[in-house]
N, C-alpha and C. Protein backbone atom coordinates (compact mmCIF):
# COMPACT_ATOMS: atom_id res chain seq x y z
N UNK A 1 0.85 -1.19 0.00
CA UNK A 1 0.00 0.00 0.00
C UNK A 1 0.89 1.24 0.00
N UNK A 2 0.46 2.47 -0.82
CA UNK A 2 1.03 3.28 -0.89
C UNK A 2 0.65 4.29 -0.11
N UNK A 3 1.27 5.28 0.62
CA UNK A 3 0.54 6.23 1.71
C UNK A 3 0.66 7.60 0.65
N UNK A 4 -0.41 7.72 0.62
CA UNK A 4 -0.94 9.44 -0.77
C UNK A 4 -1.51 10.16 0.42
N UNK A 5 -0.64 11.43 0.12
CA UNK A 5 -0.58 12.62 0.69
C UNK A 5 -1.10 13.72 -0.22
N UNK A 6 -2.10 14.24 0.45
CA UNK A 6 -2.76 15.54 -0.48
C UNK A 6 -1.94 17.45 0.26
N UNK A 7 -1.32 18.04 -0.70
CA UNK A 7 -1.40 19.48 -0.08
C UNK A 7 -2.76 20.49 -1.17
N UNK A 8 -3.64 20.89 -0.31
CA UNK A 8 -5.10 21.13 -0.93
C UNK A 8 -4.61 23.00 -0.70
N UNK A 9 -4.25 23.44 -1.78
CA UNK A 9 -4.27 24.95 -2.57
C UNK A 9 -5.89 25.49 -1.55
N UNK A 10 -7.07 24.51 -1.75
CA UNK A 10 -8.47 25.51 -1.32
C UNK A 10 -8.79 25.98 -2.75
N UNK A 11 -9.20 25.69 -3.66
CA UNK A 11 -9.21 26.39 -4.28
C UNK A 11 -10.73 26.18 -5.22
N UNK A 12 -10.98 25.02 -5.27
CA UNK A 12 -12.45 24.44 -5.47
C UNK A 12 -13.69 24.59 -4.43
N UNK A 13 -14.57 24.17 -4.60
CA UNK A 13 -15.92 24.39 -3.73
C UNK A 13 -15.73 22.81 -2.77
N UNK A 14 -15.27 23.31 -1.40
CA UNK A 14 -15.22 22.15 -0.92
C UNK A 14 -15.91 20.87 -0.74
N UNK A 15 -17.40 21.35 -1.19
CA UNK A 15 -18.00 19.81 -1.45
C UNK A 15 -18.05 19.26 -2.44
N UNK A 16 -17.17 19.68 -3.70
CA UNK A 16 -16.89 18.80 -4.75
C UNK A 16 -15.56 18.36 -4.41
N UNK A 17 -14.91 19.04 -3.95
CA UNK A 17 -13.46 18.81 -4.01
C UNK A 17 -13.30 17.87 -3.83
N UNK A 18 -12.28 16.47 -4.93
CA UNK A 18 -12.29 15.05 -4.79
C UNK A 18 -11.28 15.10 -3.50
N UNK A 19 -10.10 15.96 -3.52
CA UNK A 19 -8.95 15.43 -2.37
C UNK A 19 -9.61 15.94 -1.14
N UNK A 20 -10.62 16.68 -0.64
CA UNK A 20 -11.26 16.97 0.42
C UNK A 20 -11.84 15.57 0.91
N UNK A 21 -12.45 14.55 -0.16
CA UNK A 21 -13.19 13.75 0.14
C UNK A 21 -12.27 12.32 0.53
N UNK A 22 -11.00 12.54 -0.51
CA UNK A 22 -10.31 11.55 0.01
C UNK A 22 -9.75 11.68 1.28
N UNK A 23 -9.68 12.61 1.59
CA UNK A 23 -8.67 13.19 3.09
C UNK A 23 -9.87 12.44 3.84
N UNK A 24 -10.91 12.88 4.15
CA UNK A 24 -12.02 13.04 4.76
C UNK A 24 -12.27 11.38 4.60
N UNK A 25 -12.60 10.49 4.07
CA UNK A 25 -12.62 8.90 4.20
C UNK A 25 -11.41 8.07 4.35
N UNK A 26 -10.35 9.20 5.06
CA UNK A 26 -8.80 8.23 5.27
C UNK A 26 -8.12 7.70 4.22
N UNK A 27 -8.38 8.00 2.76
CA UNK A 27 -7.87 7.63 1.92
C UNK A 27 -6.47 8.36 1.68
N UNK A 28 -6.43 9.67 1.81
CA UNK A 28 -5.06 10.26 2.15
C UNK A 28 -5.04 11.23 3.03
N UNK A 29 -3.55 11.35 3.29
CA UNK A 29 -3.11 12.33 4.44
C UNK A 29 -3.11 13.31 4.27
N UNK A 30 -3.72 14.70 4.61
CA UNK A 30 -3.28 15.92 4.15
C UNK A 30 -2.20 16.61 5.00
N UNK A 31 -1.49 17.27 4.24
CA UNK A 31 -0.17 18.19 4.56
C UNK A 31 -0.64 19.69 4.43
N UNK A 32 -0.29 19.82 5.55
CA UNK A 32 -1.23 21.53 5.60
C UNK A 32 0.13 22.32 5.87
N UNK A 33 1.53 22.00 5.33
CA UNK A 33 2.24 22.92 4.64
C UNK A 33 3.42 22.39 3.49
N UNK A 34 3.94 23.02 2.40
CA UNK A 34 4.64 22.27 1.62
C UNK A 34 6.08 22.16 2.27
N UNK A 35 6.34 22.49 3.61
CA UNK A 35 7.60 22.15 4.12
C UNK A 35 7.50 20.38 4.84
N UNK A 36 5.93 20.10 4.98
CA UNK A 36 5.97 18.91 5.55
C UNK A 36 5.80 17.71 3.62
N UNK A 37 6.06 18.28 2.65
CA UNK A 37 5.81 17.52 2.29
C UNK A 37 7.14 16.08 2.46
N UNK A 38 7.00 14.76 2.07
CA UNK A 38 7.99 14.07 2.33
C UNK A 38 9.26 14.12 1.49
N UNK A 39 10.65 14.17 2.09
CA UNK A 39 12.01 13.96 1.22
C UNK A 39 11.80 12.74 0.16
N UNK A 40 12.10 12.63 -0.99
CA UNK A 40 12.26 11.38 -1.31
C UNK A 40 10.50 11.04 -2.39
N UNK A 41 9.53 11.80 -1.84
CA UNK A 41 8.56 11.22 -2.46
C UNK A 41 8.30 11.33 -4.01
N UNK A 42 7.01 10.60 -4.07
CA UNK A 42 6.85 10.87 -5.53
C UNK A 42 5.84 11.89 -5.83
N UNK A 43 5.85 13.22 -6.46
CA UNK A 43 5.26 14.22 -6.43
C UNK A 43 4.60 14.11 -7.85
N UNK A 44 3.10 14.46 -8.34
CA UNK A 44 2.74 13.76 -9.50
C UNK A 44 2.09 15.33 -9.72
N UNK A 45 3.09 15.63 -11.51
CA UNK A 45 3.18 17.15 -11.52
C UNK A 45 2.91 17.26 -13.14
N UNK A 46 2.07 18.11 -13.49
CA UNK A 46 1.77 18.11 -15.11
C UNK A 46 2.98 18.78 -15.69
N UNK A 47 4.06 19.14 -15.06
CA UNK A 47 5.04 20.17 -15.66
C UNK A 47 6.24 18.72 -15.07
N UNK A 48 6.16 18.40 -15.09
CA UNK A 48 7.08 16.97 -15.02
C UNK A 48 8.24 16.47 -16.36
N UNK A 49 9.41 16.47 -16.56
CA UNK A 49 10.05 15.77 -17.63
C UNK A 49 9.96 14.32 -17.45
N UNK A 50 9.97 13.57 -16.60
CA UNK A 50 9.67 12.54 -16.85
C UNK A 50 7.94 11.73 -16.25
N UNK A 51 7.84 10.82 -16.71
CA UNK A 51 6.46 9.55 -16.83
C UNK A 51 6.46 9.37 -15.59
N UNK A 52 5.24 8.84 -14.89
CA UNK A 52 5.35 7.79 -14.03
C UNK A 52 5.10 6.68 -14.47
N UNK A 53 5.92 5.83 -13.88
CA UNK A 53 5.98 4.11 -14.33
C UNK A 53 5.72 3.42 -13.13
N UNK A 54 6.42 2.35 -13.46
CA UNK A 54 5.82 1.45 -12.76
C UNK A 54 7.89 0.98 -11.58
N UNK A 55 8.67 1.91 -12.72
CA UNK A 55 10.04 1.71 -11.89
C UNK A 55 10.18 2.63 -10.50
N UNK A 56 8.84 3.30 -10.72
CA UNK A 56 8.53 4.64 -9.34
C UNK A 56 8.08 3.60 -8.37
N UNK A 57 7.69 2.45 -8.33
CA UNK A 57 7.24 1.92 -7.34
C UNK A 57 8.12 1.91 -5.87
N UNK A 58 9.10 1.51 -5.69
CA UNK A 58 10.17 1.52 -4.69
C UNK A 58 9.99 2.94 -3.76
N UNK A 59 10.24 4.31 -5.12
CA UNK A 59 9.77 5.42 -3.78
C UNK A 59 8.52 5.50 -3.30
N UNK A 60 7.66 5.08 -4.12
CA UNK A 60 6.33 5.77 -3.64
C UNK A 60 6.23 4.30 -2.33
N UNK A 61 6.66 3.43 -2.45
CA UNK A 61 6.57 2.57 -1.30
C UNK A 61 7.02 2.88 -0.22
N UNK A 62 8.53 3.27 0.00
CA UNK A 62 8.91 3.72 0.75
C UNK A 62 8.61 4.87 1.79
N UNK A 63 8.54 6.33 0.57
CA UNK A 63 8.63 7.90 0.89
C UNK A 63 6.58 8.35 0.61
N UNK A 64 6.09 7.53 -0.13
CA UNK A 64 5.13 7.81 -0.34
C UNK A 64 4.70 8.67 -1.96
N UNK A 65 3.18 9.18 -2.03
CA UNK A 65 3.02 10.21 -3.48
C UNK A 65 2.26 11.28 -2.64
N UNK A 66 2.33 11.89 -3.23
CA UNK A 66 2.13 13.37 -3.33
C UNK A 66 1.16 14.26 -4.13
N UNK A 67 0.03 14.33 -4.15
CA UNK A 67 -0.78 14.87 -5.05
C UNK A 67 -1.28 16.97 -4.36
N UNK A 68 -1.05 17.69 -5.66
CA UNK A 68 -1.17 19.14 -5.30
C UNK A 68 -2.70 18.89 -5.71
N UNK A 69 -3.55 20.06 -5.14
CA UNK A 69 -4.73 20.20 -5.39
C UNK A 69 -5.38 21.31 -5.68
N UNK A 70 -5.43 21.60 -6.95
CA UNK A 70 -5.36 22.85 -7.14
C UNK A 70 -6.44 22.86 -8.73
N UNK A 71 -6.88 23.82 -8.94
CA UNK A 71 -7.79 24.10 -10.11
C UNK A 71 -6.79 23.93 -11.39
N UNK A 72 -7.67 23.53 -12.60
CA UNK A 72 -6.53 23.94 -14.06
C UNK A 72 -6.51 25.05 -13.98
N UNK A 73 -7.18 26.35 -13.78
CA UNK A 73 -7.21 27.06 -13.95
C UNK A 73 -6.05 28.02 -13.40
N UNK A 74 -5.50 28.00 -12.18
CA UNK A 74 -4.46 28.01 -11.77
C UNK A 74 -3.17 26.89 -11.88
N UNK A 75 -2.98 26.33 -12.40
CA UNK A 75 -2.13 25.43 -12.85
C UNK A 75 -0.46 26.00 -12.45
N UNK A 76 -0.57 27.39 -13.24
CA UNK A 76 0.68 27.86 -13.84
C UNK A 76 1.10 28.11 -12.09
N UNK A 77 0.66 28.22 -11.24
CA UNK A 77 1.12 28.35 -9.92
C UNK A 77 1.56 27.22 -9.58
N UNK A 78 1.38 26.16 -10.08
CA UNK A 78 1.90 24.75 -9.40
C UNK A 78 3.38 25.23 -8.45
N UNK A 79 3.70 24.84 -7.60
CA UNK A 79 5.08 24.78 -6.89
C UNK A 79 6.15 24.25 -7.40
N UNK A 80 7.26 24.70 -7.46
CA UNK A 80 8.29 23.89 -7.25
C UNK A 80 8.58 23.65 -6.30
N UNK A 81 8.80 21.83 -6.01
CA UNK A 81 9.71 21.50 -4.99
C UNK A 81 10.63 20.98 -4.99
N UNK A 82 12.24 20.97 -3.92
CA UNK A 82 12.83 20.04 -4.18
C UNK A 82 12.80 18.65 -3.28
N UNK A 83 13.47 18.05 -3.30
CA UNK A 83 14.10 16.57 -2.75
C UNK A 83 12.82 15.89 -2.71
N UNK A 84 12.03 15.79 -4.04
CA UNK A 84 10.73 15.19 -4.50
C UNK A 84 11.38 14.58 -5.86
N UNK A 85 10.63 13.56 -6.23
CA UNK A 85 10.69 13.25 -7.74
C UNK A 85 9.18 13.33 -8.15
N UNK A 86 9.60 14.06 -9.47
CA UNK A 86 8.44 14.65 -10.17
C UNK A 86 8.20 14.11 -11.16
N UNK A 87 6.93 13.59 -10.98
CA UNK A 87 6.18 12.48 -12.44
C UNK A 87 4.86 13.04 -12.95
N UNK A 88 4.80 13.05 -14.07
CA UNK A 88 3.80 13.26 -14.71
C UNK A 88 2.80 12.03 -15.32
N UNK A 89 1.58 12.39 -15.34
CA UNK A 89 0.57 11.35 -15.82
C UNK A 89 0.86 10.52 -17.10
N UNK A 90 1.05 9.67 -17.74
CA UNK A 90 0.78 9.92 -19.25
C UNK A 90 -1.13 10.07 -19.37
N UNK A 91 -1.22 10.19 -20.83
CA UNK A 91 -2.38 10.19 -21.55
C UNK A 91 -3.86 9.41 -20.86
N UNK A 92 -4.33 10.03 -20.20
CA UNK A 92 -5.93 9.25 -19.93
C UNK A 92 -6.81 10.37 -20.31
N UNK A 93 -8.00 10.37 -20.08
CA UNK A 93 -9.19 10.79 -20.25
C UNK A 93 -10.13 11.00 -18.87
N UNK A 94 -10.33 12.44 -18.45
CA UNK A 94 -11.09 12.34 -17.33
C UNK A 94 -12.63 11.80 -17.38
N UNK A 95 -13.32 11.57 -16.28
CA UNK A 95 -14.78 10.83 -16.27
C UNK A 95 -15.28 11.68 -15.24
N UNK A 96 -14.74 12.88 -14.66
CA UNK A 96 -15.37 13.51 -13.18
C UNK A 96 -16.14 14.42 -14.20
N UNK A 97 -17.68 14.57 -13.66
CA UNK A 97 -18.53 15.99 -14.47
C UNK A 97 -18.15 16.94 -14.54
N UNK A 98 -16.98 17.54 -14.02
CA UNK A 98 -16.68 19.22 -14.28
C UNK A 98 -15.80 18.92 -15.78
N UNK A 99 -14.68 17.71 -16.06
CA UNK A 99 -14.21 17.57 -16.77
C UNK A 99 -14.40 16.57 -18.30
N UNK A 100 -15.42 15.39 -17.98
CA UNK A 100 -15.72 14.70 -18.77
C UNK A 100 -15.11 14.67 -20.29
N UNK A 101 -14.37 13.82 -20.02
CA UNK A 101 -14.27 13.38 -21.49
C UNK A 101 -12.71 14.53 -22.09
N UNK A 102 -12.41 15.20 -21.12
CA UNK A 102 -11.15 16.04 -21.81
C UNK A 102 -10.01 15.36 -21.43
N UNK A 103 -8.63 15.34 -22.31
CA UNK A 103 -7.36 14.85 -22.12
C UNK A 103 -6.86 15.23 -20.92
N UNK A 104 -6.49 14.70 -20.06
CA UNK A 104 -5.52 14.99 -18.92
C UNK A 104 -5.68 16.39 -18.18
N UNK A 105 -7.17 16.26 -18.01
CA UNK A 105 -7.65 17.70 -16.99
C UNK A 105 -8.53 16.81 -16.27
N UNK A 106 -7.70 15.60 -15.76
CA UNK A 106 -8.05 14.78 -13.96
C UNK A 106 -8.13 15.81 -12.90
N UNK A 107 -9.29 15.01 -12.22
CA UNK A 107 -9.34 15.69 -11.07
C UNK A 107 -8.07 14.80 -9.70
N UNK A 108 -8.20 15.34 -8.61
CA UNK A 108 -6.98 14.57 -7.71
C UNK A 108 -7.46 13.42 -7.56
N UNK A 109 -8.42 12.91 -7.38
CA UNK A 109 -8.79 11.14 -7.17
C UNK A 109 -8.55 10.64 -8.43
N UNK A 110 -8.81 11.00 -9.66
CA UNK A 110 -8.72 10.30 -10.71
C UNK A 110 -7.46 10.52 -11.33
N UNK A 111 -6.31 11.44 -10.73
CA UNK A 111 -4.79 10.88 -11.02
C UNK A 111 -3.89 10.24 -9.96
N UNK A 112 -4.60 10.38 -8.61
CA UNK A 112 -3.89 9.56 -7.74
C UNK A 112 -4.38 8.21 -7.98
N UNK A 113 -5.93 7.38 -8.01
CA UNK A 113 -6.11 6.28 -8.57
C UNK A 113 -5.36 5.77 -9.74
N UNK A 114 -5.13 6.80 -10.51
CA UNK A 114 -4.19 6.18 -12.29
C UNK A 114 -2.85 6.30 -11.61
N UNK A 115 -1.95 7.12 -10.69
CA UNK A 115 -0.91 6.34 -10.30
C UNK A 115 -0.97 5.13 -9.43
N UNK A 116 -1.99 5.17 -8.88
CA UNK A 116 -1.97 3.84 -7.86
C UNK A 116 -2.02 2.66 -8.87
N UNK A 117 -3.17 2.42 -10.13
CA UNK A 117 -2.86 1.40 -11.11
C UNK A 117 -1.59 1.40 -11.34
N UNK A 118 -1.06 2.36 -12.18
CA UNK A 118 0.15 2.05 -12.50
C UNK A 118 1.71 1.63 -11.64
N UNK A 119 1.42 2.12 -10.39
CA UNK A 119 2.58 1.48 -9.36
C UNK A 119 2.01 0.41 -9.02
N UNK A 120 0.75 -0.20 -9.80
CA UNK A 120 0.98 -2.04 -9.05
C UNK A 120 -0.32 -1.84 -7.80
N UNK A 121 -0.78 -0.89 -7.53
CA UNK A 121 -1.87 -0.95 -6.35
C UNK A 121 -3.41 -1.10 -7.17
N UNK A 122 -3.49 -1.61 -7.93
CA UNK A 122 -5.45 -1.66 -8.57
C UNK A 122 -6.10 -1.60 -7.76
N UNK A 123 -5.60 -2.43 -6.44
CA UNK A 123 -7.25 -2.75 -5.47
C UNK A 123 -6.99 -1.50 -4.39
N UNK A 124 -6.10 -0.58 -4.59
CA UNK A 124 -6.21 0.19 -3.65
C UNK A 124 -6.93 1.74 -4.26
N UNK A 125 -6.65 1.68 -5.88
CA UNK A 125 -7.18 2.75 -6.51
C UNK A 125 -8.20 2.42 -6.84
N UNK A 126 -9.26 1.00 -6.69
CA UNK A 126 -10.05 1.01 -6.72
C UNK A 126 -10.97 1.21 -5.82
N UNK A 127 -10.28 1.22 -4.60
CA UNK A 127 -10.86 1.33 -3.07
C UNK A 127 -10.91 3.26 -3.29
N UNK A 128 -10.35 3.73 -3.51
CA UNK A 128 -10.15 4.97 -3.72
C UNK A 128 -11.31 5.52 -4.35
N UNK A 129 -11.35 4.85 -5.96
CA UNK A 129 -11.95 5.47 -7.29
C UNK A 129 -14.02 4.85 -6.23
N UNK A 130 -13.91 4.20 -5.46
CA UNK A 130 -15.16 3.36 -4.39
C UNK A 130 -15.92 5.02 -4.07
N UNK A 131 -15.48 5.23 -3.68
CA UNK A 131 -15.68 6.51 -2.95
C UNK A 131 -16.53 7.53 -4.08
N UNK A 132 -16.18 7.75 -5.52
CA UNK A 132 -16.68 8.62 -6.54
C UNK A 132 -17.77 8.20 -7.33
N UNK A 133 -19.10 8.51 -7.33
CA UNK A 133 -19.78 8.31 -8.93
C UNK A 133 -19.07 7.92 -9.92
N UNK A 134 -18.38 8.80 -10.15
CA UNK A 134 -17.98 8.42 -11.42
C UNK A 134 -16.76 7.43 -11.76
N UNK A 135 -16.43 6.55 -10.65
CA UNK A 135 -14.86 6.08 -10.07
C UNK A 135 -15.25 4.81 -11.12
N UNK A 136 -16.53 3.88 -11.48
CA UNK A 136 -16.14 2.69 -12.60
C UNK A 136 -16.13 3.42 -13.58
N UNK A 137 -16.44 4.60 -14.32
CA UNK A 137 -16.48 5.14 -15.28
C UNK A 137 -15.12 5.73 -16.03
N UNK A 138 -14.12 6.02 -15.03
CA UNK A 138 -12.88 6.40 -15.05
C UNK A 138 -12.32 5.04 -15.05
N UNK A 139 -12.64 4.29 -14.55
CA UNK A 139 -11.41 2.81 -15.14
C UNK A 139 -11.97 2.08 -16.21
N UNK A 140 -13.36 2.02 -16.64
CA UNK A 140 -13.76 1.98 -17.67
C UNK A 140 -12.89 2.70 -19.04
N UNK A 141 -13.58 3.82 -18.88
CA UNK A 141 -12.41 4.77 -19.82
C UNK A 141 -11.31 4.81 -20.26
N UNK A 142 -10.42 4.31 -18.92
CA UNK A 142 -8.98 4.56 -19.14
C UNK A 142 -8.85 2.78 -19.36
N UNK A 143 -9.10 1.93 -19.23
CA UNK A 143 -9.14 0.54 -18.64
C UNK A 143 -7.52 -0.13 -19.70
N UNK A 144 -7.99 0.34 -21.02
CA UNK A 144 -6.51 -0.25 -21.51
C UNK A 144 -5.37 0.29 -21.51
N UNK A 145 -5.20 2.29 -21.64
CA UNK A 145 -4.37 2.71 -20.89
C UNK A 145 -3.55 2.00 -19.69
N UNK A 146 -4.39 2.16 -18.64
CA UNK A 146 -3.52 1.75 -17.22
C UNK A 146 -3.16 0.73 -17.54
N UNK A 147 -4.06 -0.39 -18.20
CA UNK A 147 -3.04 -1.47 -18.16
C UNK A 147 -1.85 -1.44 -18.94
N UNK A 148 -1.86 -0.94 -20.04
CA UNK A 148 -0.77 -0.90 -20.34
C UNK A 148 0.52 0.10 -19.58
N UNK A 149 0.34 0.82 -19.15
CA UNK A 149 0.78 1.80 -18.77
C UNK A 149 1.73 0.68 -17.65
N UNK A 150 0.78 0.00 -16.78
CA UNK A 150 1.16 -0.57 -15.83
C UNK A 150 2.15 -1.90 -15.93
N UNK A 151 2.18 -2.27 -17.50
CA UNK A 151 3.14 -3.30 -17.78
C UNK A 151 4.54 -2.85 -18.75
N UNK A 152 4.60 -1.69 -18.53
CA UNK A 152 5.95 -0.87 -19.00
C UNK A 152 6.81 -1.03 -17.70
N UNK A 153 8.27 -0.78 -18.03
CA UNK A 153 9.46 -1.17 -17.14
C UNK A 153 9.51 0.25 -16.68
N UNK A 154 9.73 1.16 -17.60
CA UNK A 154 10.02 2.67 -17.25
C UNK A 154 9.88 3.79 -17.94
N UNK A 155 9.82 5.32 -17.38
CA UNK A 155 9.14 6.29 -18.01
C UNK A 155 9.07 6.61 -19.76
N UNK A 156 10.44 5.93 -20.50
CA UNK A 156 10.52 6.11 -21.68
C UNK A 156 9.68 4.83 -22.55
N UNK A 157 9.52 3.78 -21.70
CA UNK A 157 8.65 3.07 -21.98
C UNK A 157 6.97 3.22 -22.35
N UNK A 158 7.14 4.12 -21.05
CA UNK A 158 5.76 4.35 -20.85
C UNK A 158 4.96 5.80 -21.85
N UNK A 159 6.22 6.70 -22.43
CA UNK A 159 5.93 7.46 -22.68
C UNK A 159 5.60 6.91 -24.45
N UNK A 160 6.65 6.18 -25.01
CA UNK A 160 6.22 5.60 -26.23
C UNK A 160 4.87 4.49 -26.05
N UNK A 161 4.53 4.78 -25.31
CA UNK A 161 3.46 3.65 -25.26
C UNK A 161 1.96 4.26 -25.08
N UNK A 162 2.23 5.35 -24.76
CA UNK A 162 1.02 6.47 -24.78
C UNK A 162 0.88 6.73 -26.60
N UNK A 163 1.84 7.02 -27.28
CA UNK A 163 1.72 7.16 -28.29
C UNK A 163 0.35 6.54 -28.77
N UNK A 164 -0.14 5.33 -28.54
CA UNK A 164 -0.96 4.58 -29.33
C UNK A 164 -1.96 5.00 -28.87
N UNK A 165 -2.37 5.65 -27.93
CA UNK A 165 -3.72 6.00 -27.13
C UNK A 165 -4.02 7.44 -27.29
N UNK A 166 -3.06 8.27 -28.34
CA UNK A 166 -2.99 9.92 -28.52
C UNK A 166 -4.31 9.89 -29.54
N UNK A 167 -4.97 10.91 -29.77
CA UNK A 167 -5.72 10.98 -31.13
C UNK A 167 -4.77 11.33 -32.05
């Protein structure tokens, strides 16, 4: 099991907010400053040079992941941090109603669940994705993605392998 840590920006209407809800059913920890986030973790960042794979498994076991929570709309504020490793999603398709159906404008449950597939945890991002309406609809959607995603060795793997799932 992987321990997912949310730092929540505030920036959505808190009763949609998916990482409010995960915090709130023990699904993750929130960090209520970015000095507590963990050394070592895996920080999952759209401004990322490299993939997350499935070779991230070891830190996120260890140090844990890291999800920011914050609107697209503010995006360009994302943080830098250091003594984090920074991974980016590849290619899925969101299923949450604010976003439906657009490329890689996930909400925080539906990219912490797609890293949890892909580091090897299904039954824990499914325990996760449990919690959302729309949580079979998002593994539906993505269903051959993750798997594939999830049987790549590493990020350059994973990144030619999105190729096939681009329009």
């Amino acid at each position: 099991m992987i321990t997912v840590y949310v730092y929540d920006e505030r920036q959505c209407d808190p009763r949609k907010c998916s990482a409010r809800k995960m915090i709130s059913s023990g699904l993750a920890k929130e960090l209520r400053s970015l000095r507590t986030v963990p050394h070592g973790a895996i920080l999952l960042s759209p401004f990322a040079e490299r993939a997350l794979s499935p070779a991230d498994r070891p830190a996120a076991l260890k140090r844990g992941m890291v999800v920011m929570d914050m609107t697209w709309a503010n995006i360009d504020s994302f943080p830098h941090l250091y003594g984090v490793k920074e991974r980016a999603l590849p290619y899925m398709l969101a299923a949450n109603p604010v976003n439906w159906g657009r490329p890689m404008e996930l909400n925080s449950a539906e990219a912490t669940a797609a890293a949890l597939f892909i580091l090897g945890e299904e039954e824990q991002a499914r325990e996760l994705l449990s919690k959302f309406r729309y949580g079979d609809r998002f593994l539906t959607l993505n269903r051959e993605p993750l798997q594939a995603y999830a049987l790549c060795v590493d990020s350059t793997e994973v990144v030619e392998t999105q190729k096939q799932f681009l329009p």
